[in-house]
PDB file of N, CA and C in Angstrom:
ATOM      1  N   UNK A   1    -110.575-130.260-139.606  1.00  0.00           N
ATOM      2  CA  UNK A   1    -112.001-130.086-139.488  1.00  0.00           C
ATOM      3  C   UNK A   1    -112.362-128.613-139.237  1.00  0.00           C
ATOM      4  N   UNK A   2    -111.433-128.023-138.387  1.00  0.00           N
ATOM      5  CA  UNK A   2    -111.707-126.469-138.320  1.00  0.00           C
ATOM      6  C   UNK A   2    -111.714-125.635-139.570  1.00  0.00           C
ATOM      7  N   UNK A   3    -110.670-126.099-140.629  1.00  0.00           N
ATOM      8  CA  UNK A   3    -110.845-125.655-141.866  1.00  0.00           C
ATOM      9  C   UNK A   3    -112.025-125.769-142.693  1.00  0.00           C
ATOM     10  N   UNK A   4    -112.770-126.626-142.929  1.00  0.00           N
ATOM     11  CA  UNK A   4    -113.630-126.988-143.354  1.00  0.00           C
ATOM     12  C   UNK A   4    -115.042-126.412-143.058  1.00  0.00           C
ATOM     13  N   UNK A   5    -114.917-126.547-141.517  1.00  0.00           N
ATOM     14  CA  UNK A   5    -115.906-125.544-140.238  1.00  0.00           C
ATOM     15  C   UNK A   5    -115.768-124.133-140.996  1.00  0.00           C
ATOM     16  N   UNK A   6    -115.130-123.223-141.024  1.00  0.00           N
ATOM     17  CA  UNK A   6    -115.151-121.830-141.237  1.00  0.00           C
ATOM     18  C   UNK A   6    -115.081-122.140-142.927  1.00  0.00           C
ATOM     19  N   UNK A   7    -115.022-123.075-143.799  1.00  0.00           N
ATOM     20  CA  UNK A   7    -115.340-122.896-145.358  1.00  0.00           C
ATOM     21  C   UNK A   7    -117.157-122.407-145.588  1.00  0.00           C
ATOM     22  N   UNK A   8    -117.606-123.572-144.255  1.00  0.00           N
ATOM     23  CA  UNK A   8    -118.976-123.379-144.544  1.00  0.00           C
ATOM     24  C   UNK A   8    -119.692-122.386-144.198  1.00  0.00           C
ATOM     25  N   UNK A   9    -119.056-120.761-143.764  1.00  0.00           N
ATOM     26  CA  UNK A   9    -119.345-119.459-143.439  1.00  0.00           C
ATOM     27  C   UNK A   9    -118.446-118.457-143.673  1.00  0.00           C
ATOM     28  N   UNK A  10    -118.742-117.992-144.911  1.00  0.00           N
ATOM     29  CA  UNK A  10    -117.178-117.526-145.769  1.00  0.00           C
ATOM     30  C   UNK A  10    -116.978-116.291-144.684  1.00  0.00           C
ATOM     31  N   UNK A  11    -117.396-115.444-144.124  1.00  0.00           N
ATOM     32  CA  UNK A  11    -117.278-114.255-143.181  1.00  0.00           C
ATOM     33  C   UNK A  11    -117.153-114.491-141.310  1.00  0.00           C
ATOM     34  N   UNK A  12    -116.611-115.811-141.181  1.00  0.00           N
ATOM     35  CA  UNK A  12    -116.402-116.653-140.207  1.00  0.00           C
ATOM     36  C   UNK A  12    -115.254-116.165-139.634  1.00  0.00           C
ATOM     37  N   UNK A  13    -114.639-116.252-138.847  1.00  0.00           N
ATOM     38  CA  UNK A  13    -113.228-115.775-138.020  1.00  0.00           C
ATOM     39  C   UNK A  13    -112.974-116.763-136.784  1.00  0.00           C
ATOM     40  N   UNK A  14    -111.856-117.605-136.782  1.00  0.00           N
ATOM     41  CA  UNK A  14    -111.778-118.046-135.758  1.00  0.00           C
ATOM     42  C   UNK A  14    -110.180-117.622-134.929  1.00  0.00           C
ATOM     43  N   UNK A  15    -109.988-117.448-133.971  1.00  0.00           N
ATOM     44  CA  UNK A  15    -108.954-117.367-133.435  1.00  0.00           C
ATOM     45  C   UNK A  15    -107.742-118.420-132.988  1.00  0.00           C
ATOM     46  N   UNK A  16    -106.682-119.078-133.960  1.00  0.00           N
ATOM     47  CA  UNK A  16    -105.987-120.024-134.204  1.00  0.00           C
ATOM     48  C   UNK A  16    -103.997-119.183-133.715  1.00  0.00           C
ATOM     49  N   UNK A  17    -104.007-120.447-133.384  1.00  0.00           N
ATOM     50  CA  UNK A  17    -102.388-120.280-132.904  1.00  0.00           C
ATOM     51  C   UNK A  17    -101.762-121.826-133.677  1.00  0.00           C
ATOM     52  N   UNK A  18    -100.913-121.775-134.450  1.00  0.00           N
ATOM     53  CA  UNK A  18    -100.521-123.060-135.412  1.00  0.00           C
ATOM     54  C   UNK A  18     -99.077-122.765-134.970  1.00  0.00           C
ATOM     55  N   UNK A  19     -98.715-124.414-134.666  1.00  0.00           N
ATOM     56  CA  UNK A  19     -97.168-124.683-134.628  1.00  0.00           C
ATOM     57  C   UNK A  19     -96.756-125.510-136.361  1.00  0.00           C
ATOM     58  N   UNK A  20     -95.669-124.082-136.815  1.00  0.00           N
ATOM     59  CA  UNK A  20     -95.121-125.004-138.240  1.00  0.00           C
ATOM     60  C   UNK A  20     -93.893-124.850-137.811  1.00  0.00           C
ATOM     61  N   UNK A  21     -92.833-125.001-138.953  1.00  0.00           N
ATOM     62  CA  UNK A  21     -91.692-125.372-138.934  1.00  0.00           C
ATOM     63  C   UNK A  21     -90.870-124.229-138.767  1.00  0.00           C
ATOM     64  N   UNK A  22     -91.545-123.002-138.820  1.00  0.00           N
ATOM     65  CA  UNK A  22     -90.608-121.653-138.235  1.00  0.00           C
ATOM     66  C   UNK A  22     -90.807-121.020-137.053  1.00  0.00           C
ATOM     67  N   UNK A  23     -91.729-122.333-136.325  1.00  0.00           N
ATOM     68  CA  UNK A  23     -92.322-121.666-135.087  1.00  0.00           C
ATOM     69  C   UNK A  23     -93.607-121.246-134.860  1.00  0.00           C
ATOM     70  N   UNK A  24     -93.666-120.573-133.915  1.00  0.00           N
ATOM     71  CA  UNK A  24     -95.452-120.283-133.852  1.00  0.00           C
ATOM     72  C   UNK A  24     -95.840-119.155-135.132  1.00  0.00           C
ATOM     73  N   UNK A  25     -97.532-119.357-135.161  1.00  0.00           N
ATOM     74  CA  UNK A  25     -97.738-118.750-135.781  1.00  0.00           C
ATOM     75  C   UNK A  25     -99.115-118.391-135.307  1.00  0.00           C
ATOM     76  N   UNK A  26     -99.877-117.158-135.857  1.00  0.00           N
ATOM     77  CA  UNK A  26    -101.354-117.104-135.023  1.00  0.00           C
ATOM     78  C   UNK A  26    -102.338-115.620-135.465  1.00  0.00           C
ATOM     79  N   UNK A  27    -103.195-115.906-135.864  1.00  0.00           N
ATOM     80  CA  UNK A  27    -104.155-114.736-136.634  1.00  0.00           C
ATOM     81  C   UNK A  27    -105.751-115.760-136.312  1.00  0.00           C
ATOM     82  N   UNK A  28    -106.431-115.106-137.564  1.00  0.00           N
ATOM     83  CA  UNK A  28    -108.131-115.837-137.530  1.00  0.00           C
ATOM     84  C   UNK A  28    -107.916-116.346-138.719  1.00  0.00           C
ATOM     85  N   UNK A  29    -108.460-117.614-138.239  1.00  0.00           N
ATOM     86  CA  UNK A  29    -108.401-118.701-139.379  1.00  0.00           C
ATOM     87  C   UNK A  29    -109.763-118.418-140.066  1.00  0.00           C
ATOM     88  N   UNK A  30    -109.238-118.145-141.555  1.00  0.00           N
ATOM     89  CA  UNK A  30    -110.888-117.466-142.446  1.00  0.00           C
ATOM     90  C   UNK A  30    -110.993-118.268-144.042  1.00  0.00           C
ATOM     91  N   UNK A  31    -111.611-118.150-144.579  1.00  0.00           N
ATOM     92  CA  UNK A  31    -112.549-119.677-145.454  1.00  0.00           C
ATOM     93  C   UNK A  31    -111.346-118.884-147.085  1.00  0.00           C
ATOM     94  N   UNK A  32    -111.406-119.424-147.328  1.00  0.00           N
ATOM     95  CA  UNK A  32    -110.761-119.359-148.523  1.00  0.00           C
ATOM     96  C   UNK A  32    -110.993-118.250-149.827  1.00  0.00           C
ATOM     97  N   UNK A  33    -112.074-118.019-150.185  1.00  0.00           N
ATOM     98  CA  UNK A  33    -112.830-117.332-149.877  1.00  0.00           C
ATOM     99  C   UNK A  33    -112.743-115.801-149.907  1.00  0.00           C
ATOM    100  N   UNK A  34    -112.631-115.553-148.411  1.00  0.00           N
ATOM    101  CA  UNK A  34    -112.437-114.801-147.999  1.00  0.00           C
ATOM    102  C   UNK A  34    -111.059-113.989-148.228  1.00  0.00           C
ATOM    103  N   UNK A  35    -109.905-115.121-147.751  1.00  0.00           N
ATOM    104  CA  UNK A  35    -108.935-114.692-148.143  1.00  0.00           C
ATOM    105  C   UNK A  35    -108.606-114.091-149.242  1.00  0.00           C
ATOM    106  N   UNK A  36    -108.940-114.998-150.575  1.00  0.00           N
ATOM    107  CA  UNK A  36    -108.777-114.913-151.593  1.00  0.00           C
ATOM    108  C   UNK A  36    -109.498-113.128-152.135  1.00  0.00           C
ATOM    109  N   UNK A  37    -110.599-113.105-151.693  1.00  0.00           N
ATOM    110  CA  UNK A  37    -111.312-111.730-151.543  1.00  0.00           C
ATOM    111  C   UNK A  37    -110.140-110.453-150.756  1.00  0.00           C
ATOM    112  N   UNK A  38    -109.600-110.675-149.926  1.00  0.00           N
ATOM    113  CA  UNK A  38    -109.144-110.089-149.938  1.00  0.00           C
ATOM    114  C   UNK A  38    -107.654-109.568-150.296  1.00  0.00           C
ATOM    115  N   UNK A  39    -106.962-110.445-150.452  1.00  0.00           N
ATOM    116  CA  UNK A  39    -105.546-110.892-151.194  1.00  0.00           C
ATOM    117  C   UNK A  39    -106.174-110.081-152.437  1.00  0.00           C
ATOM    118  N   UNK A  40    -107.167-110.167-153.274  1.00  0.00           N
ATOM    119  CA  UNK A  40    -107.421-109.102-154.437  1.00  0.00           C
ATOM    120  C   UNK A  40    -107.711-108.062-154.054  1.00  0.00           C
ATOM    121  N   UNK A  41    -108.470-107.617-152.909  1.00  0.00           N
ATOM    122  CA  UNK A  41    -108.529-106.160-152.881  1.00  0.00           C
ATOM    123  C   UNK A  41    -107.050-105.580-152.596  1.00  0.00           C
ATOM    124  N   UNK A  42    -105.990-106.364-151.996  1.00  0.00           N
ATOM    125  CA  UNK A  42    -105.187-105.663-151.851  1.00  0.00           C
ATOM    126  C   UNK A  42    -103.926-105.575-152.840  1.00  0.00           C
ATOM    127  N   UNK A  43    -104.490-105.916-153.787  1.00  0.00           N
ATOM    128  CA  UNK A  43    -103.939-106.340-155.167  1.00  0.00           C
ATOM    129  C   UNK A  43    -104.162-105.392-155.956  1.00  0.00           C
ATOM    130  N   UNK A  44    -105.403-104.984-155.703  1.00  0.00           N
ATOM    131  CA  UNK A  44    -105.840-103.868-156.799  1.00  0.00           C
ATOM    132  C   UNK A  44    -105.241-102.589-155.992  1.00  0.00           C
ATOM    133  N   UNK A  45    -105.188-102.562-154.938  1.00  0.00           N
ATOM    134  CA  UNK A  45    -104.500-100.789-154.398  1.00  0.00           C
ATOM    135  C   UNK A  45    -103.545-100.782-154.529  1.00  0.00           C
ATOM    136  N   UNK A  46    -102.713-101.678-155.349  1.00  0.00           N
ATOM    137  CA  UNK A  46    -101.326-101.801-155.663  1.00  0.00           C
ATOM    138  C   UNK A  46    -101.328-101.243-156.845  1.00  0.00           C
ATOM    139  N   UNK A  47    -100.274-100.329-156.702  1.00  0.00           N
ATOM    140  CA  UNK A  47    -100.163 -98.958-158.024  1.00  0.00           C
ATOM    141  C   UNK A  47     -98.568 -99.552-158.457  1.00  0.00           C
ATOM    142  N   UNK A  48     -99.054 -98.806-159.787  1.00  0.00           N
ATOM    143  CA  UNK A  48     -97.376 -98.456-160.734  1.00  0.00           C
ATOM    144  C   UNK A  48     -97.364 -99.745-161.979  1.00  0.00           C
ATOM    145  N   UNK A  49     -96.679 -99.735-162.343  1.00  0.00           N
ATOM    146  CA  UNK A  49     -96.701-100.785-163.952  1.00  0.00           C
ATOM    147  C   UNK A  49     -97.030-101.954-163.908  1.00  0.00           C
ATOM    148  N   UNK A  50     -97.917-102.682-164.308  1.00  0.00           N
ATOM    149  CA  UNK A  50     -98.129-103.949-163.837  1.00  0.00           C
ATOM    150  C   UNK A  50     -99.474-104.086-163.189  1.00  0.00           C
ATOM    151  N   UNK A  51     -99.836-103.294-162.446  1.00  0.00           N
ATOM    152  CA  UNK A  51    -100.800-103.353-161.436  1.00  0.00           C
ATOM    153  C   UNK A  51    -101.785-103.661-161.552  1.00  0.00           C
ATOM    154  N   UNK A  52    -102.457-103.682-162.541  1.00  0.00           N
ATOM    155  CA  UNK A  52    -103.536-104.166-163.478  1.00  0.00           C
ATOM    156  C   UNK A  52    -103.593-105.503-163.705  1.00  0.00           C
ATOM    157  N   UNK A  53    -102.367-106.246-163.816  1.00  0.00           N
ATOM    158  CA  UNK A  53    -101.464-107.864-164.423  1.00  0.00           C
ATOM    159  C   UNK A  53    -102.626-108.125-163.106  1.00  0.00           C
ATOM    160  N   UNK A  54    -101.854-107.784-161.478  1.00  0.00           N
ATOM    161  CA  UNK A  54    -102.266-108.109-160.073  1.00  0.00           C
ATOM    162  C   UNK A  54    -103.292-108.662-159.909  1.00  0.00           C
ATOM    163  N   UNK A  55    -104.298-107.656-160.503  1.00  0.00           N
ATOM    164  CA  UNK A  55    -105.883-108.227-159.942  1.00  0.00           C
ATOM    165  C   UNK A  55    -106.221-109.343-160.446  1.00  0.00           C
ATOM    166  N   UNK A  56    -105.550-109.909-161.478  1.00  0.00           N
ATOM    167  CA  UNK A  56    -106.366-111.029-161.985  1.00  0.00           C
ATOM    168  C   UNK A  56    -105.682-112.363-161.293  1.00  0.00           C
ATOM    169  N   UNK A  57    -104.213-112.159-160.487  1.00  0.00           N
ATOM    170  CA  UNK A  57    -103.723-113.104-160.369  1.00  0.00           C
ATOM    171  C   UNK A  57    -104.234-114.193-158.921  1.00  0.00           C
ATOM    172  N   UNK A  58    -105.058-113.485-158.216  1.00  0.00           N
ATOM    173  CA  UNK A  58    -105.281-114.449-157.325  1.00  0.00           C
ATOM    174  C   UNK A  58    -106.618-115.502-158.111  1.00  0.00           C
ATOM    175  N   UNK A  59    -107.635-115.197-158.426  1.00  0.00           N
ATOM    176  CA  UNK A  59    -107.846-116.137-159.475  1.00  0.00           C
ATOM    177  C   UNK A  59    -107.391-116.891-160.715  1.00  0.00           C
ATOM    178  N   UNK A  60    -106.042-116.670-161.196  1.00  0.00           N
ATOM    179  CA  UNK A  60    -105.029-117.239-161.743  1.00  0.00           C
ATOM    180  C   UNK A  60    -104.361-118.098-160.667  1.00  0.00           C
ATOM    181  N   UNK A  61    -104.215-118.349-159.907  1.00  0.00           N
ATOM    182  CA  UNK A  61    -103.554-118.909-158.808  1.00  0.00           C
ATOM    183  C   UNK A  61    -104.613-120.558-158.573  1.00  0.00           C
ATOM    184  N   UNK A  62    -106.347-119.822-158.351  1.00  0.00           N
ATOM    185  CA  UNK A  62    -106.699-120.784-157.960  1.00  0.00           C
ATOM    186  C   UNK A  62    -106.859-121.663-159.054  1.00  0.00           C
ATOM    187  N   UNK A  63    -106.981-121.354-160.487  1.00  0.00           N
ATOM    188  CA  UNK A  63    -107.034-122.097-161.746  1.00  0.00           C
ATOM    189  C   UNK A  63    -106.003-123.114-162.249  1.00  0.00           C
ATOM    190  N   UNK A  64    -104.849-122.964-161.982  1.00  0.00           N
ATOM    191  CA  UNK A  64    -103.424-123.307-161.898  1.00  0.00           C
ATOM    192  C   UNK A  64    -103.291-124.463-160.983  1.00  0.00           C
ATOM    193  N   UNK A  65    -103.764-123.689-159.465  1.00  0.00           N
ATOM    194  CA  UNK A  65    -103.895-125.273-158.737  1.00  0.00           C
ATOM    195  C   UNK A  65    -105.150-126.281-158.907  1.00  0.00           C
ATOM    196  N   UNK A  66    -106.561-125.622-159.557  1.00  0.00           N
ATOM    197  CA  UNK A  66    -106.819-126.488-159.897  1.00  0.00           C
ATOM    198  C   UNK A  66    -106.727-127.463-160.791  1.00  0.00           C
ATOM    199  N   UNK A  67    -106.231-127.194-162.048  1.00  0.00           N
ATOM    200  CA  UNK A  67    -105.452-127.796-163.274  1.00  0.00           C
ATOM    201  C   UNK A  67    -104.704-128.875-162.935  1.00  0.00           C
ATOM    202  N   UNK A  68    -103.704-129.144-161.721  1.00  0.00           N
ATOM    203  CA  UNK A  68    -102.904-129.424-161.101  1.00  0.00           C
ATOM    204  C   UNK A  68    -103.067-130.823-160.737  1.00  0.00           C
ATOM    205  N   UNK A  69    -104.535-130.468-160.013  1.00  0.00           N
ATOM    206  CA  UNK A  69    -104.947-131.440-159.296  1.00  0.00           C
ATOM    207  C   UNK A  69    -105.842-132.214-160.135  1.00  0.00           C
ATOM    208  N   UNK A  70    -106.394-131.660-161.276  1.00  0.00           N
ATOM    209  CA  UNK A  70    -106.731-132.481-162.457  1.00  0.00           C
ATOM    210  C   UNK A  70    -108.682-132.089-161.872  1.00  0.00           C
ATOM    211  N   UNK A  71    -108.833-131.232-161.430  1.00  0.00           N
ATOM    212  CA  UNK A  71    -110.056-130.586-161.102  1.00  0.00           C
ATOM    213  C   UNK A  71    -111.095-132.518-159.959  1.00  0.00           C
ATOM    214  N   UNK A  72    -110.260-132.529-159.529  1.00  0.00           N
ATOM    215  CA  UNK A  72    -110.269-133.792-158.201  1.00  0.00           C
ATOM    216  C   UNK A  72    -110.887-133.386-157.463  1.00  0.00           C
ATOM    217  N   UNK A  73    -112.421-133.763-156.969  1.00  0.00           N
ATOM    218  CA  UNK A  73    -112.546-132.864-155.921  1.00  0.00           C
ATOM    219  C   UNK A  73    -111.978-133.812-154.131  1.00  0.00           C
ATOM    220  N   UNK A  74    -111.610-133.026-153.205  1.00  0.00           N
ATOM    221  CA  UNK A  74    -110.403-132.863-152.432  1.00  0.00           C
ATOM    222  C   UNK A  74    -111.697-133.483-151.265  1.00  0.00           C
ATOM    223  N   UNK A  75    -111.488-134.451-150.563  1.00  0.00           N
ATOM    224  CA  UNK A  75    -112.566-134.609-149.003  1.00  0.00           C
ATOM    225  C   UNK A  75    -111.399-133.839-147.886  1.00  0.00           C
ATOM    226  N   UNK A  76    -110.774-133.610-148.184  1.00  0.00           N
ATOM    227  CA  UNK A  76    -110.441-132.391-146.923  1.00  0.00           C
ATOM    228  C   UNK A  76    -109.722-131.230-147.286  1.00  0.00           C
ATOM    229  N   UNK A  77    -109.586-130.216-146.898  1.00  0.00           N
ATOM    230  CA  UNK A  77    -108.943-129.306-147.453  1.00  0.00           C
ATOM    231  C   UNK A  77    -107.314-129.196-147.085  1.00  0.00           C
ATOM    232  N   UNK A  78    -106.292-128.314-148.092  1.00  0.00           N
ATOM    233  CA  UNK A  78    -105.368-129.089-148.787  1.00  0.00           C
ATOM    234  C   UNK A  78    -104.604-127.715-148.192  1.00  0.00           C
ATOM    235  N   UNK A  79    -105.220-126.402-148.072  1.00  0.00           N
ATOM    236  CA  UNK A  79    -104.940-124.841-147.407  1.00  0.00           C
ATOM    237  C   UNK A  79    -105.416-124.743-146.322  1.00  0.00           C
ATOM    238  N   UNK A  80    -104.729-123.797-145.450  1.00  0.00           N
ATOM    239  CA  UNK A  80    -104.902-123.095-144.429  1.00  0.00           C
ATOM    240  C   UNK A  80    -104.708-121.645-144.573  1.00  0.00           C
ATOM    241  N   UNK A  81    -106.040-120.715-144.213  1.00  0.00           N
ATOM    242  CA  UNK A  81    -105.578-119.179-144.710  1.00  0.00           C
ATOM    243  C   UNK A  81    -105.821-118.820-143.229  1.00  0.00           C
ATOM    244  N   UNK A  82    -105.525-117.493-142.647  1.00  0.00           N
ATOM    245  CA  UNK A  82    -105.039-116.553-142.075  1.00  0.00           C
ATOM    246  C   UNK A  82    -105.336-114.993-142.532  1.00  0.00           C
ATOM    247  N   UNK A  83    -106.161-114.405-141.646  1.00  0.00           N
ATOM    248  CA  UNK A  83    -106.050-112.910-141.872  1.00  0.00           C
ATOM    249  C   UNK A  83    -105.520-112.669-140.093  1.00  0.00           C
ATOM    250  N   UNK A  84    -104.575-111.432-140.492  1.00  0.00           N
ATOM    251  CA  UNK A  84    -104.002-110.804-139.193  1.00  0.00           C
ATOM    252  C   UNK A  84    -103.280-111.558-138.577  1.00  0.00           C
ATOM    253  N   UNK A  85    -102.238-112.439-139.180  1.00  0.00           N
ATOM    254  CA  UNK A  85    -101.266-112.879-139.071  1.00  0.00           C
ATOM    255  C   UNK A  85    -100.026-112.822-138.180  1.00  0.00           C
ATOM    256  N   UNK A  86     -99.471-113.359-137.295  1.00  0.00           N
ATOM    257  CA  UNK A  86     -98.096-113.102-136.601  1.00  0.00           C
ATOM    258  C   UNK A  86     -97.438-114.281-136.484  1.00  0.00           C
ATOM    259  N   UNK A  87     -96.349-114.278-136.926  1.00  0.00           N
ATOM    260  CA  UNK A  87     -95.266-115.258-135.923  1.00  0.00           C
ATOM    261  C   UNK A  87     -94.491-114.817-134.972  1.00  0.00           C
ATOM    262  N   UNK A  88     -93.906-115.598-134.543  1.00  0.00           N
ATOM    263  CA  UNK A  88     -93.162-115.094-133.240  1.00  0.00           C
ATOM    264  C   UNK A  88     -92.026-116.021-133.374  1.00  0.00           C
ATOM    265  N   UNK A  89     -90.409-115.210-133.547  1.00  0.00           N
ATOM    266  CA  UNK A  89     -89.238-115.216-133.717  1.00  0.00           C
ATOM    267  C   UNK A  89     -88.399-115.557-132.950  1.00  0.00           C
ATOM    268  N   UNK A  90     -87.395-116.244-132.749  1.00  0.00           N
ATOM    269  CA  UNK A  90     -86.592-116.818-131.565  1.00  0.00           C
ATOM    270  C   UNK A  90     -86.506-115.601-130.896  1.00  0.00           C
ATOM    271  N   UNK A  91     -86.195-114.532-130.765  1.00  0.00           N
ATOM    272  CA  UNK A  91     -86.143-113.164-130.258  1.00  0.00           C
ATOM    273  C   UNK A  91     -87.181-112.702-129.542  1.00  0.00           C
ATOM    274  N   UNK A  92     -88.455-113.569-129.772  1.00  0.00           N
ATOM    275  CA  UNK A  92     -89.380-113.196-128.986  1.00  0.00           C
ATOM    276  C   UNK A  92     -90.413-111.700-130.247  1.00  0.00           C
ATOM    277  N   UNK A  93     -89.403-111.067-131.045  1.00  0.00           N
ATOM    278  CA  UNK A  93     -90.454-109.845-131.752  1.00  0.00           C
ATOM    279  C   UNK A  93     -91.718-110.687-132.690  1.00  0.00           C
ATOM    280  N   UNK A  94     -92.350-109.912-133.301  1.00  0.00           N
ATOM    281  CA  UNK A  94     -93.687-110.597-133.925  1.00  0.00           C
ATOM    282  C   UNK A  94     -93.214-109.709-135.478  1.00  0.00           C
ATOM    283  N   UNK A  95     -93.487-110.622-136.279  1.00  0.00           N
ATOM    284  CA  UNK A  95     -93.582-110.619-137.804  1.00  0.00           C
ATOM    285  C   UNK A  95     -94.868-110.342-138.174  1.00  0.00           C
ATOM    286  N   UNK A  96     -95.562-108.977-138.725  1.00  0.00           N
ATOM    287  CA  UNK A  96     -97.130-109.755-138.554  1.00  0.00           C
ATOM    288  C   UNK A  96     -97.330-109.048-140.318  1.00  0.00           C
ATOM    289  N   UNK A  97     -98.308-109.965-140.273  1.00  0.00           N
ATOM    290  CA  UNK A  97     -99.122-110.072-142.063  1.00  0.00           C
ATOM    291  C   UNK A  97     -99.942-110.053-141.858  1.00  0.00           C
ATOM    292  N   UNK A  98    -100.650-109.462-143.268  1.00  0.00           N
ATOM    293  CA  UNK A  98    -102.281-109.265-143.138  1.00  0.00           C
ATOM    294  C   UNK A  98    -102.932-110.116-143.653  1.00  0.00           C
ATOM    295  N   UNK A  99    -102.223-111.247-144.112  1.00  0.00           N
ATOM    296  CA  UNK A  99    -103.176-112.418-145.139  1.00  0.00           C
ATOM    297  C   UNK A  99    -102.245-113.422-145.007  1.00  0.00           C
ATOM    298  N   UNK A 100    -102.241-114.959-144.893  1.00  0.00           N
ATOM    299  CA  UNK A 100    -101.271-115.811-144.896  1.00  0.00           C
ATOM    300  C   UNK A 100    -101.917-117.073-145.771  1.00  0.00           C
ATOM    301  N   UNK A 101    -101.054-117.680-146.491  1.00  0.00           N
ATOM    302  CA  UNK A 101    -101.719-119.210-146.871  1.00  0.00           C
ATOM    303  C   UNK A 101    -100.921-119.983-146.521  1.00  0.00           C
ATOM    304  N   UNK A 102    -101.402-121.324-145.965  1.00  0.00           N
ATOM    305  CA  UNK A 102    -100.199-122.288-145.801  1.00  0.00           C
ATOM    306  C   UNK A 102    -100.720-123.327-146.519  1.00  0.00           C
ATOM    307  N   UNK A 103     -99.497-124.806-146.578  1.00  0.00           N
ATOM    308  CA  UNK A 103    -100.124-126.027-146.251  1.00  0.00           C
ATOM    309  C   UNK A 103    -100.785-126.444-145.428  1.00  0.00           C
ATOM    310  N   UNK A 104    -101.831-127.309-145.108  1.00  0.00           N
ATOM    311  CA  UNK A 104    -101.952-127.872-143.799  1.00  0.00           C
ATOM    312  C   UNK A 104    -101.528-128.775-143.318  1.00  0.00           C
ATOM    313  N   UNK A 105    -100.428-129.219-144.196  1.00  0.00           N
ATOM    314  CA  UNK A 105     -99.629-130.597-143.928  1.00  0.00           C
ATOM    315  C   UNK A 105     -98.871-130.077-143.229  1.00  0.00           C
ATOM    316  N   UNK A 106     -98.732-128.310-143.387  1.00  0.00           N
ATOM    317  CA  UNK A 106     -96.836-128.400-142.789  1.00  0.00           C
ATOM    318  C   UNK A 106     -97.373-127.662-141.664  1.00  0.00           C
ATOM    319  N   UNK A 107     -98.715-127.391-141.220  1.00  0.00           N
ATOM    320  CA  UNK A 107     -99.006-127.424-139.448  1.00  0.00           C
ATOM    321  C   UNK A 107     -98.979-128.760-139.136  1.00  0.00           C
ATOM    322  N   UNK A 108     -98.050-128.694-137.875  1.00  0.00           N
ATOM    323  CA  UNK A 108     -98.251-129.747-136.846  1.00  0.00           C
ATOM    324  C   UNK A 108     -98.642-129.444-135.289  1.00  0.00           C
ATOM    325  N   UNK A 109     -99.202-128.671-135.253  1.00  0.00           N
ATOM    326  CA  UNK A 109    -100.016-128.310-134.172  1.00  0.00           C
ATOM    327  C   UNK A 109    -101.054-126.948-134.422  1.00  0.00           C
ATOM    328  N   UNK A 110    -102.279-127.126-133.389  1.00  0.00           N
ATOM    329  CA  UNK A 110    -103.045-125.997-133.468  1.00  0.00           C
ATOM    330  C   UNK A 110    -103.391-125.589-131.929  1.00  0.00           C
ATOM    331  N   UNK A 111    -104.266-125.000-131.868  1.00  0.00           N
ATOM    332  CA  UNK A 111    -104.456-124.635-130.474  1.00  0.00           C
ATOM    333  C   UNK A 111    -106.172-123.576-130.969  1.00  0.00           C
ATOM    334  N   UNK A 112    -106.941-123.442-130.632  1.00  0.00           N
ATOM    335  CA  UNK A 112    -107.623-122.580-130.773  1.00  0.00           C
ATOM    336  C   UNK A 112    -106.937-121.314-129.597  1.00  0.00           C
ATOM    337  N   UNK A 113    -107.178-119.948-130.043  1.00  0.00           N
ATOM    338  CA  UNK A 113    -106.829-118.555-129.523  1.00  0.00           C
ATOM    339  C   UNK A 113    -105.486-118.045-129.587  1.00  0.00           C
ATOM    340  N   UNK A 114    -105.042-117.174-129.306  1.00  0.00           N
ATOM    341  CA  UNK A 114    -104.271-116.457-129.620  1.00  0.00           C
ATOM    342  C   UNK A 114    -103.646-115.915-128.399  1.00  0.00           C
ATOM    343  N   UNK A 115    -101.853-116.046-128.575  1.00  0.00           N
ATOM    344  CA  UNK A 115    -101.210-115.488-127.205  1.00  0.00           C
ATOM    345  C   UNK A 115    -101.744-114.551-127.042  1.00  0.00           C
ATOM    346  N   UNK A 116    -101.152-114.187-125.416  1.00  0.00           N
ATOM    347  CA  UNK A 116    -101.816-112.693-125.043  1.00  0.00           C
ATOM    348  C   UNK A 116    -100.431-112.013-125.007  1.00  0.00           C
TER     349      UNK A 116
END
């Protein structure tokens, strides 16, 4: 439902901590959208051969899965995105990303906020 909550305000940010299968994980949970907006901008500052291919592929991505699904429309959502991303490693260090997508099948826990 939180997913859904921040679809309906694409410039929304919420502060999420998700338990998946590599452990914690935790950034602002942001609308799809958004992500996707930005996953291309950072697509396009990507230089050297090819780079051009880039920009088009995150809307290639969403066309593909929709094809997929046979253009179905979905009563709950099927992604979970992430800007400002971290997990946290048996070691205790932090992995951090600037954009994440998951399943939401393969969270099995949430928490609203973020360790300190």
């Amino acid at each position: 439902m939180l997913v859904r909550l921040v679809e309906q305000e694409p410039e929304a940010r919420l502060p999420v901590t998700l338990i998946i299968a590599g452990g914690l994980l935790h950034g602002d949970l942001i609308a799809h959208e958004a992500w996707k907006s930005d996953w291309a901008r950072s697509l396009r500052d990507a230089d050297g051969p090819g780079a051009k291919l880039l920009e088009r592929f995150p809307e290639q991505v969403d066309q593909a899965v929709a094809e997929k699904q046979g253009h179905i429309a979905q009563r709950l959502p099927q992604w979970i995105h992430l800007r400002d991303a971290a997990t946290v490693t048996g070691a205790g260090k932090q992995v951090l990303m600037p954009l994440w997508r998951g399943r939401l099948t393969d969270v099995s826990g949430w928490s609203l906020g973020k360790p300190e």
